[in-house]
Protein backbone atom coordinates (compact mmCIF):
# COMPACT_ATOMS: atom_id res chain seq x y z
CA UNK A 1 -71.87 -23.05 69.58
CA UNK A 2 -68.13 -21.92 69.45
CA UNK A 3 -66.00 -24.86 70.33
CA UNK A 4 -62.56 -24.57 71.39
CA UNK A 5 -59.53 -26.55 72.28
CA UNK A 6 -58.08 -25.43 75.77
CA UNK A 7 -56.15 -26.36 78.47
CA UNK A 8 -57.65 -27.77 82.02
CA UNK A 9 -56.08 -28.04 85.10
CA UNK A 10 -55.64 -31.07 87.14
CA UNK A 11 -52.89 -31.39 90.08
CA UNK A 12 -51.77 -30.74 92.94
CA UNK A 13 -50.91 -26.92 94.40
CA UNK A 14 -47.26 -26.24 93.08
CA UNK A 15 -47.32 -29.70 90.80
CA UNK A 16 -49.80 -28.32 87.37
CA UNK A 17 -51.03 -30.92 85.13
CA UNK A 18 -53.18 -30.19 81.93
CA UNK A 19 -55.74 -32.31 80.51
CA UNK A 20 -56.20 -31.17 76.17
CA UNK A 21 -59.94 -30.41 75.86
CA UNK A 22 -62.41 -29.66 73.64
CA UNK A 23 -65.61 -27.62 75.23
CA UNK A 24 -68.02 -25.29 74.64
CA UNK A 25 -66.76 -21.96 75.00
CA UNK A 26 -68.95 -20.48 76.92
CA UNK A 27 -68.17 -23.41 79.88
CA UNK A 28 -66.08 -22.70 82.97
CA UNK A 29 -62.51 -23.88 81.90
CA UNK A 30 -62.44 -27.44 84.36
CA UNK A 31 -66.06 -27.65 83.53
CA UNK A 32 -68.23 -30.03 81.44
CA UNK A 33 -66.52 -30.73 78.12
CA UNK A 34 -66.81 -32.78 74.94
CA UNK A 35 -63.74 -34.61 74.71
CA UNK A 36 -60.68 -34.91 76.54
CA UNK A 37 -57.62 -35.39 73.45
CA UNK A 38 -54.79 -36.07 76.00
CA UNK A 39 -52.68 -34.27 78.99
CA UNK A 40 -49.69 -32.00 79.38
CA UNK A 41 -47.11 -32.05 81.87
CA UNK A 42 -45.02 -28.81 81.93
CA UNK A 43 -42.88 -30.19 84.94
CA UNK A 44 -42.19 -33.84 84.10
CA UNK A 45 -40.36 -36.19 86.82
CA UNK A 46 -38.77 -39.25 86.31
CA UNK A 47 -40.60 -41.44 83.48
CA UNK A 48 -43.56 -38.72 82.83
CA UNK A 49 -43.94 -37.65 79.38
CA UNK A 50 -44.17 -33.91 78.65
CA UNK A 51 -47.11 -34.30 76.40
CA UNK A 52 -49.39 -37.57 75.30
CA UNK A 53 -51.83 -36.29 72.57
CA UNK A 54 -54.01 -37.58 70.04
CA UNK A 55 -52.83 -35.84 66.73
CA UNK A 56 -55.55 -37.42 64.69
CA UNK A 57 -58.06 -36.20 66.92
CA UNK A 58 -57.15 -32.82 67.18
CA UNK A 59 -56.78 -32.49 63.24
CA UNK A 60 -60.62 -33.86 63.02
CA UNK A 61 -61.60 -31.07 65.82
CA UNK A 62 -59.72 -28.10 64.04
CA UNK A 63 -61.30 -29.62 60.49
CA UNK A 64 -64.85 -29.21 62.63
CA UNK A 65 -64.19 -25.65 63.81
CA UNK A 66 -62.58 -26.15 67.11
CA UNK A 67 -60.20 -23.30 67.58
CA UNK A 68 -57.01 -23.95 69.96
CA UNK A 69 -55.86 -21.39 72.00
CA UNK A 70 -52.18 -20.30 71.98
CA UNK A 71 -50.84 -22.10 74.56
CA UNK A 72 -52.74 -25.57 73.27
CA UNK A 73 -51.20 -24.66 69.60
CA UNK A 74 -47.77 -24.35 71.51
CA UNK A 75 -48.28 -27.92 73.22
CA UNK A 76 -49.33 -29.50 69.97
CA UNK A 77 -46.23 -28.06 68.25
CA UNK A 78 -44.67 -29.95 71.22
CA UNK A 79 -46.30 -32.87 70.77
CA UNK A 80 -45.35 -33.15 66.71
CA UNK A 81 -41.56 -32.51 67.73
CA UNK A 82 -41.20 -29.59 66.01
């Protein structure tokens, strides 16, 4: 089973929100999934945070096998404030 670490959409039409996930590849992308590790928000208002993730959590998923894709490597740079 290839598991990866990917980005699912939640929101309203012209207002994205992210949940951080870790599923089975071969799922559809807002479909069943292991583990949510936190959310993105690439349009925050008012007292939103950009990005709530659990960094220990994603280090013991990539330690596993989990492979992020590019954009979820960008939002854990992000979320590590580099």
């Amino acid at each position: 089973m290839a598991v990866v670490i990917r980005l699912a959409r939640m929101g309203a039409k012209h207002d994205p929100k992210y949940r951080v996930t870790v599923a089975d590849s071969r799922r559809y992308v807002t479909g069943k999934f292991l583990e949510v590790l936190g959310t993105y928000n690439p349009t925050p208002k008012g007292n939103d945070k950009k990005v709530e993730l659990d960094l220990a959590k994603v280090d013991a998923w990539i330690k596993k096998g989990a492979q992020p894709t590019d954009r979820v490597k960008h939002v854990i740079k992000l979320a590590q404030g580099k």
